[in-house]
Protein backbone atom coordinates (compact mmCIF):
# COMPACT_ATOMS: atom_id res chain seq x y z
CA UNK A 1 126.82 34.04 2.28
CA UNK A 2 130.19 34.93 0.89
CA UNK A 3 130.99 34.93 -2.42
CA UNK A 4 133.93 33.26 -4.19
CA UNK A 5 134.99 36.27 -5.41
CA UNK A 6 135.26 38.00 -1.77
CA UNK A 7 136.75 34.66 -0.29
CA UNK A 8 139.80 35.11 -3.01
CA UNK A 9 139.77 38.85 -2.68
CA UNK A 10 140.07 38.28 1.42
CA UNK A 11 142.96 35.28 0.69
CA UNK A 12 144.99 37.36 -1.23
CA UNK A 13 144.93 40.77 1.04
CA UNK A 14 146.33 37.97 3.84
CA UNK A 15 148.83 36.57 1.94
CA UNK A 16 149.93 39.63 0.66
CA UNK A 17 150.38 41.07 4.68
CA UNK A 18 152.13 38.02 5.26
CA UNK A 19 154.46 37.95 2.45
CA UNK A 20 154.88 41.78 2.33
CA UNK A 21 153.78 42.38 -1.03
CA UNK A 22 152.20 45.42 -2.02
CA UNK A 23 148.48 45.18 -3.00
CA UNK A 24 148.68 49.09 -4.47
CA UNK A 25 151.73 47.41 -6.23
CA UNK A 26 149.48 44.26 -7.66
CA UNK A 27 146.75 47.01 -8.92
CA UNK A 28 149.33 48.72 -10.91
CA UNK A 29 150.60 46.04 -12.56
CA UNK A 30 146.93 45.31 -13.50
CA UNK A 31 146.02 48.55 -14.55
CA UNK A 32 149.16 48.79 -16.53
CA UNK A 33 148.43 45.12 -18.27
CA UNK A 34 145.38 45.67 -18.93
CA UNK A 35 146.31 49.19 -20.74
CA UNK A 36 149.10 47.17 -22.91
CA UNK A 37 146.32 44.31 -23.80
CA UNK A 38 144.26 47.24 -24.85
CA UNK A 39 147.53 48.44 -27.32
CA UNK A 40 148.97 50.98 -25.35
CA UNK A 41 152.86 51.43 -25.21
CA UNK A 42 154.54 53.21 -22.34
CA UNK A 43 157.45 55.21 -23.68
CA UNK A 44 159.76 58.12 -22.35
CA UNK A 45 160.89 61.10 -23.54
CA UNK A 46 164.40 62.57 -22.65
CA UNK A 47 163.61 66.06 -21.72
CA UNK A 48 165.87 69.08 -22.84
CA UNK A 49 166.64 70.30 -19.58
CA UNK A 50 167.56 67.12 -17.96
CA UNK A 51 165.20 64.22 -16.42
CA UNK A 52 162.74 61.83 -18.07
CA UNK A 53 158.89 62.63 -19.19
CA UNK A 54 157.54 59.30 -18.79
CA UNK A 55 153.74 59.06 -21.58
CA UNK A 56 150.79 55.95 -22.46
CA UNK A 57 150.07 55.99 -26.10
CA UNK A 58 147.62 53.85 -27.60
CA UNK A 59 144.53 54.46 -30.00
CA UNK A 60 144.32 55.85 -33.76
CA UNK A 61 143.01 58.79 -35.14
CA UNK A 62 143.16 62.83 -34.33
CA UNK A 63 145.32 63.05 -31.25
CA UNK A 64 144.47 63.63 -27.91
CA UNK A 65 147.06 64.91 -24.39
CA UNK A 66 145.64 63.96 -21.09
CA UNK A 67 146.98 65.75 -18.55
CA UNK A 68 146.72 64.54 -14.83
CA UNK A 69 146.56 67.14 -11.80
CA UNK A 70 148.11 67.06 -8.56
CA UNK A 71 148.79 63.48 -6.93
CA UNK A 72 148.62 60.14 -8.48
CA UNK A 73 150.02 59.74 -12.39
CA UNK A 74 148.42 59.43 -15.92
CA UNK A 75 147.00 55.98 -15.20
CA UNK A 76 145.51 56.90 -11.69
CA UNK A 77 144.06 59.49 -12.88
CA UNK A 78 142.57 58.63 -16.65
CA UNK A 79 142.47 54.80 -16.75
CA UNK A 80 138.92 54.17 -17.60
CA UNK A 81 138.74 57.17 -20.23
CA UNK A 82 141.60 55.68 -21.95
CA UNK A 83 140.36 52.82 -22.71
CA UNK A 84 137.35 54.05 -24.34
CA UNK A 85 138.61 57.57 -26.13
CA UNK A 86 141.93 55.03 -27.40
CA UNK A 87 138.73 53.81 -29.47
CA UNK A 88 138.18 56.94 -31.61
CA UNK A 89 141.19 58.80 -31.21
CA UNK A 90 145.28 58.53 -30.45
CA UNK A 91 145.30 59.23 -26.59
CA UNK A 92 148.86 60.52 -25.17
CA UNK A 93 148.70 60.45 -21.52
CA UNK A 94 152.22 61.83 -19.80
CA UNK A 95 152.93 61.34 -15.87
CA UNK A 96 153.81 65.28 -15.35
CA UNK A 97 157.31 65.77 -14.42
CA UNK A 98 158.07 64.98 -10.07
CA UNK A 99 154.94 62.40 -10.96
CA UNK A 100 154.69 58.98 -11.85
CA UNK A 101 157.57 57.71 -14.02
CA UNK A 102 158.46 61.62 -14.60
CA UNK A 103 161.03 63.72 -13.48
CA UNK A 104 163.15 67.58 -14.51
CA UNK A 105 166.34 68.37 -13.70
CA UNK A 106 164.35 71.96 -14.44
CA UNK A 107 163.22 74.57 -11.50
CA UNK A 108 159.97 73.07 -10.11
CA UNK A 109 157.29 75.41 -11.15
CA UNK A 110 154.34 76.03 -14.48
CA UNK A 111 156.57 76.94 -17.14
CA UNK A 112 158.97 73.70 -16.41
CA UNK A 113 155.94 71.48 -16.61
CA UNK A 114 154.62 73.43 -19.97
CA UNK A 115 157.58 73.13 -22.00
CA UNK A 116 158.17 69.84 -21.15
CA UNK A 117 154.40 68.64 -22.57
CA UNK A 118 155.11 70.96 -25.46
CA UNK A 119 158.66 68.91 -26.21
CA UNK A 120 156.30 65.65 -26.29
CA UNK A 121 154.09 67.13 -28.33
CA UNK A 122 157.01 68.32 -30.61
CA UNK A 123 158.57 64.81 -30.33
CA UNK A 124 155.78 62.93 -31.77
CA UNK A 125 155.08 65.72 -34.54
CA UNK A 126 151.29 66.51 -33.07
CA UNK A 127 149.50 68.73 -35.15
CA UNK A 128 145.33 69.43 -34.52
CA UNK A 129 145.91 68.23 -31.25
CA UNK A 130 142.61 68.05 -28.50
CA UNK A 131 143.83 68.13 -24.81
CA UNK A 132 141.66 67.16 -22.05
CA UNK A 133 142.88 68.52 -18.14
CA UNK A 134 142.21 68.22 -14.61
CA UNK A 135 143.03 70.50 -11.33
CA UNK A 136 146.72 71.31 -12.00
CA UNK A 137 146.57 69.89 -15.01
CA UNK A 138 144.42 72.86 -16.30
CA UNK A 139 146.48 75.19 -15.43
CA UNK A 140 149.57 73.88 -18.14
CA UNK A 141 146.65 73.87 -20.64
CA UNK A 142 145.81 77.79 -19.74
CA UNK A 143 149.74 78.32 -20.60
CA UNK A 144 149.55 76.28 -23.48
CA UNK A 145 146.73 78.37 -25.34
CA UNK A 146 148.03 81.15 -24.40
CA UNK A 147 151.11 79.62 -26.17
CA UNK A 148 148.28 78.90 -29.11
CA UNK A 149 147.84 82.43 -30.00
CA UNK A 150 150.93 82.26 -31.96
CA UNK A 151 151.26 78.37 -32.27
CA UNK A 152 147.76 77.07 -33.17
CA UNK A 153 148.59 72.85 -33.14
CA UNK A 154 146.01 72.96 -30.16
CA UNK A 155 142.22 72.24 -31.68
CA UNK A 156 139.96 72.53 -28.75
CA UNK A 157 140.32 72.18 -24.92
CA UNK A 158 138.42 70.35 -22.23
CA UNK A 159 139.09 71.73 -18.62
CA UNK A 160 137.88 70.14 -15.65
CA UNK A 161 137.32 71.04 -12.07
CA UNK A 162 140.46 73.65 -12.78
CA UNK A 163 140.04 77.91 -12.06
CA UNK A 164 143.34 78.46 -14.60
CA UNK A 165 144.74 82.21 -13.30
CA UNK A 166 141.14 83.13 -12.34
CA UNK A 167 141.34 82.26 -8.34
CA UNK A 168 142.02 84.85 -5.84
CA UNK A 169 144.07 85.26 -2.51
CA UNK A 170 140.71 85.24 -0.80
CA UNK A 171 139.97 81.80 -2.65
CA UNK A 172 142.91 80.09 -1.61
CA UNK A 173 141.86 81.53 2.26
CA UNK A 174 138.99 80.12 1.97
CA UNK A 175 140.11 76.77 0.59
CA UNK A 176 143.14 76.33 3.76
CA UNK A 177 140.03 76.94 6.22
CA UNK A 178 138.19 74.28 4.74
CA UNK A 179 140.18 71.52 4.91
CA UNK A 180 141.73 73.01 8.39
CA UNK A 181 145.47 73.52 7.02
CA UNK A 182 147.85 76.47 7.04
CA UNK A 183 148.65 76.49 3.31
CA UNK A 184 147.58 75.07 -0.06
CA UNK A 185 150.70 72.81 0.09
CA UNK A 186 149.80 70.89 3.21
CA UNK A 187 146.47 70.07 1.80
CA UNK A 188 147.78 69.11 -1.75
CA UNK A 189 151.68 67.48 -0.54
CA UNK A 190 150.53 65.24 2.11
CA UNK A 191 153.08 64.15 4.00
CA UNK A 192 151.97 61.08 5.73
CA UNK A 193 149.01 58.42 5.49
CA UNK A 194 146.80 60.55 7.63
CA UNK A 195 146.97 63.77 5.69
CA UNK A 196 146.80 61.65 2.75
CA UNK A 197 143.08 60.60 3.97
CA UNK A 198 142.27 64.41 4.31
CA UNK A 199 142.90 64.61 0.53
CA UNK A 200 141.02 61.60 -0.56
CA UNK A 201 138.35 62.90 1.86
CA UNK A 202 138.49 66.58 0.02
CA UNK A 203 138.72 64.96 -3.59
CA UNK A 204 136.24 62.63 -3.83
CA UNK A 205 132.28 62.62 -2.54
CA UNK A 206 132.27 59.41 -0.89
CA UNK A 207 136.19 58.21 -0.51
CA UNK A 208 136.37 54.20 0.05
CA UNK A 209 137.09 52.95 3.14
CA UNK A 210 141.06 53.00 3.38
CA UNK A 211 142.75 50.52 5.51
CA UNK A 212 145.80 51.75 7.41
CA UNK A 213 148.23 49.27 5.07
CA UNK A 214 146.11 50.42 1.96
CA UNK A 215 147.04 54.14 3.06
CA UNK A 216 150.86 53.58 3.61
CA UNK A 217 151.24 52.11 0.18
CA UNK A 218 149.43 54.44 -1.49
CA UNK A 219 151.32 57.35 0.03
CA UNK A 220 154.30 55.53 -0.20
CA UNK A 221 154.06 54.77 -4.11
CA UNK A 222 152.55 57.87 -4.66
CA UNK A 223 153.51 60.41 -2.73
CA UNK A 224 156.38 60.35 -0.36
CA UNK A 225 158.91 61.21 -3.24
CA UNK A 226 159.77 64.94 -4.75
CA UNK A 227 158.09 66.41 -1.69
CA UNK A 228 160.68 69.40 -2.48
CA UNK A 229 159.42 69.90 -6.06
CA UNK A 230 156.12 69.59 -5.40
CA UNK A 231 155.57 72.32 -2.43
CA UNK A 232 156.97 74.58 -4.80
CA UNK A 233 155.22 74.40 -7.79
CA UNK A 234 151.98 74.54 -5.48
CA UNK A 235 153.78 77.88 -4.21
CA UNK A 236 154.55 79.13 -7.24
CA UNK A 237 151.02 79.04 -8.67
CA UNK A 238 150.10 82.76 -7.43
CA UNK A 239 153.00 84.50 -9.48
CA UNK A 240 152.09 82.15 -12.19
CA UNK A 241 148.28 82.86 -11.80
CA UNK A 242 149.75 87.01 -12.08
CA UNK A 243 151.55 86.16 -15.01
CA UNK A 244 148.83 84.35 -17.04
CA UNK A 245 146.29 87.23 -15.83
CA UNK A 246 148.54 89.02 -18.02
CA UNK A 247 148.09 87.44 -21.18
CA UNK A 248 145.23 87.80 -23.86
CA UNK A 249 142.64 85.17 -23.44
CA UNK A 250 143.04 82.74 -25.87
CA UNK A 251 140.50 81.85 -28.71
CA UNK A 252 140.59 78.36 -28.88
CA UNK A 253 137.56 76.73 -27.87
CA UNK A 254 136.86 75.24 -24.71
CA UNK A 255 135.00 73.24 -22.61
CA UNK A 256 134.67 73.23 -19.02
CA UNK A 257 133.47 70.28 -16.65
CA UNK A 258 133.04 70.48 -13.23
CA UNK A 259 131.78 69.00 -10.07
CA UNK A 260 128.54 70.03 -8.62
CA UNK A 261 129.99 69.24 -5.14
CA UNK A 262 133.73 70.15 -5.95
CA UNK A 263 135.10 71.49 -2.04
CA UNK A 264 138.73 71.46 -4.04
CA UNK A 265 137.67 74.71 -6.41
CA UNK A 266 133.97 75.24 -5.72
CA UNK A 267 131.75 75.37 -8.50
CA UNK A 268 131.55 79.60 -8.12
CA UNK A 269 134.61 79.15 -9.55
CA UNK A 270 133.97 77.59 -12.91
CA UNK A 271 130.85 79.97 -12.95
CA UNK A 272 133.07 82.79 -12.91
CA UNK A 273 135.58 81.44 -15.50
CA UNK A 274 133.02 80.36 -17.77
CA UNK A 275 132.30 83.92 -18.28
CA UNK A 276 135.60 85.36 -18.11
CA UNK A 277 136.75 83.06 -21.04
CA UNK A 278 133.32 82.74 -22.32
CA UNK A 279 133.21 78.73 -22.39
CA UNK A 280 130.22 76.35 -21.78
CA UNK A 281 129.99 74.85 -18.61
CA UNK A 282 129.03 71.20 -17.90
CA UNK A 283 128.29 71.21 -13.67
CA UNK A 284 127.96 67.05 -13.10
CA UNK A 285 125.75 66.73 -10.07
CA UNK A 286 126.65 65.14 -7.06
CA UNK A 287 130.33 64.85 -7.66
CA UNK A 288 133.42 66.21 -6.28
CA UNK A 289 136.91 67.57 -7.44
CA UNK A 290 137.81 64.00 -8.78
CA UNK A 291 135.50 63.88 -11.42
CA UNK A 292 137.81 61.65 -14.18
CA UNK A 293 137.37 59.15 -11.38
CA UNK A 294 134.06 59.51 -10.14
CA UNK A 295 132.41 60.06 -13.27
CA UNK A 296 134.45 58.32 -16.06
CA UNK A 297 131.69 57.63 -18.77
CA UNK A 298 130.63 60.91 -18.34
CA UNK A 299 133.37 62.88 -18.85
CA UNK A 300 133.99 60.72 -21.85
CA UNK A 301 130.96 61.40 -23.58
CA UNK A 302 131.23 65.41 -22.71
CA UNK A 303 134.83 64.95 -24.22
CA UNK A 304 134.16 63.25 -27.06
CA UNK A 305 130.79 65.31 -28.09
CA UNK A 306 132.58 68.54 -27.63
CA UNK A 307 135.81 67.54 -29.95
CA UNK A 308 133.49 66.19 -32.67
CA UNK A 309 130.96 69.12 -32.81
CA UNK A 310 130.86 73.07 -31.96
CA UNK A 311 128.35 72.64 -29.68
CA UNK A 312 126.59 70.57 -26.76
């Protein structure tokens, strides 16, 4: 038998195809309400170099950057873990510049997408600040602490499912032959609904069943703008990988979660950086690249246990 709640879920998806409105449209203006019911504020940020860094702030206490990877925005990305970290601690959540709300007039590449978290962090006058990363996301923490050798405002750092500069040309082979593409940017810059499937499909361990309206609106709203911008910071990433091999490796301590069955950045991966930079690692069974998504109470409980003691 049906239930009421299916029969309603059904009547709207119809009326919604009939009237044109946008169901991924509807779920972001949940999402968004139910983050403002919750006290967050969405605010923006002018940005030195031209363009708009668009950030969710809500919660009290020692504060805390969540930075999104590649695809998607802050909300898409961290919804359920801010609601429940806003409870202990002030959670800052940007959309990364060519993402979301956000956008630079700046060249499209690592160090644009650094400074412009370290002018929000400047802005609001963070000090002992916690940051918690995914995928691309990790790598603008990796420049930010090595930015922390000589300004130490960052406290401790949680990196997940993210190799930072330690990922090799071999690596990246590897990764284009798994998912059947010619280069890292047609895997990660879909450019259509279909290639936008092979994403989900390489993200997640069991992606939900995607209707081909479902899939246009997501790529639409998501990811048929800065195409540009986006291919290039994806092909700058191996100079920037050179340049942060480089650097000293920073002291600040960190944490690093990953999937067990991550096809994105395989788990070797986080083995090997765990003891390059000498950092725990947290391997979350049966889970893939997505983990924020797939596995939000956990990664809230390995965040919040590692910012509140020194160890697991």
């Amino acid at each position: 038998m049906i239930s009421n709640k299916l029969k309603l879920f059904t009547l709207f998806i119809c009326i919604s195809l009939l009237s044109g409105c946008s169901l991924v449209r509807w779920q972001i203006d949940s999402a968004e309400d139910h983050l403002k019911s919750a006290g967050f504020e969405q605010r923006s940020l002018a940005l030195e170099e031209g363009g708009t860094l668009s950030y969710w702030r809500g919660g009290k206490g020692q504060p805390l950057l969540l930075i999104h990877g590649f695809g998607g925005n802050a909300v898409t990305t961290w919804k359920n873990e801010m609601f429940e970290l806003s409870k202990d601690y002030q959670v800052i959540a940007p959309d990364l510049t060519w993402f979301g709300d956000s956008f630079s007039a700046g060249e499209a590449n690592l160090a644009t997408q650094t400074q412009a978290i370290w002018q929000l962090v400047d802005e609001l006058q963070l000090e002992n600040v916690n940051i918690a990363s995914i995928s691309y996301g990790g790598f603008i923490t990796f420049n930010m602490l090595n930015n922390n050798l000589q300004d130490d405002r960052i406290n401790k750092a949680i990196i997940i499912a993210s190799p930072g500069p330690y990922f090799s040309d071999d690596d990246l082979t590897a990764l284009n032959q798994r998912f059947a593409v010619d280069s890292p940017e047609d895997f990660f810059v879909p450019k259509n609904s279909d290639e936008l499937r092979r994403l989900f499909d390489g993200i997640l361990v069991a992606p939900k069943m995607m209707p081909d309206f479902i899939a246009d609106q997501i790529y639409q709203t998501y990811f048929s703008a800065w195409h540009k911008q986006k291919i290039a910071m994806i092909q700058s990433l191996q100079s920037d990988r050179d340049s942060l091999l480089e650097m000293p490796v920073t002291p600040t301590p960190t944490l690093l979660i990953w999937g067990e069955k991550d096809r994105v950045f395989p788990v070797k991966n986080g083995i090997y950086l765990s003891k390059k930079i000498q950092a725990p690692l947290v391997v979350i069974p049966n889970t893939g690249h997505g983990v924020t998504n797939e596995q939000p109470e956990m990664v809230v409980h390995l965040i919040k246990t590692f910012i509140e003691s020194d160890t697991l």
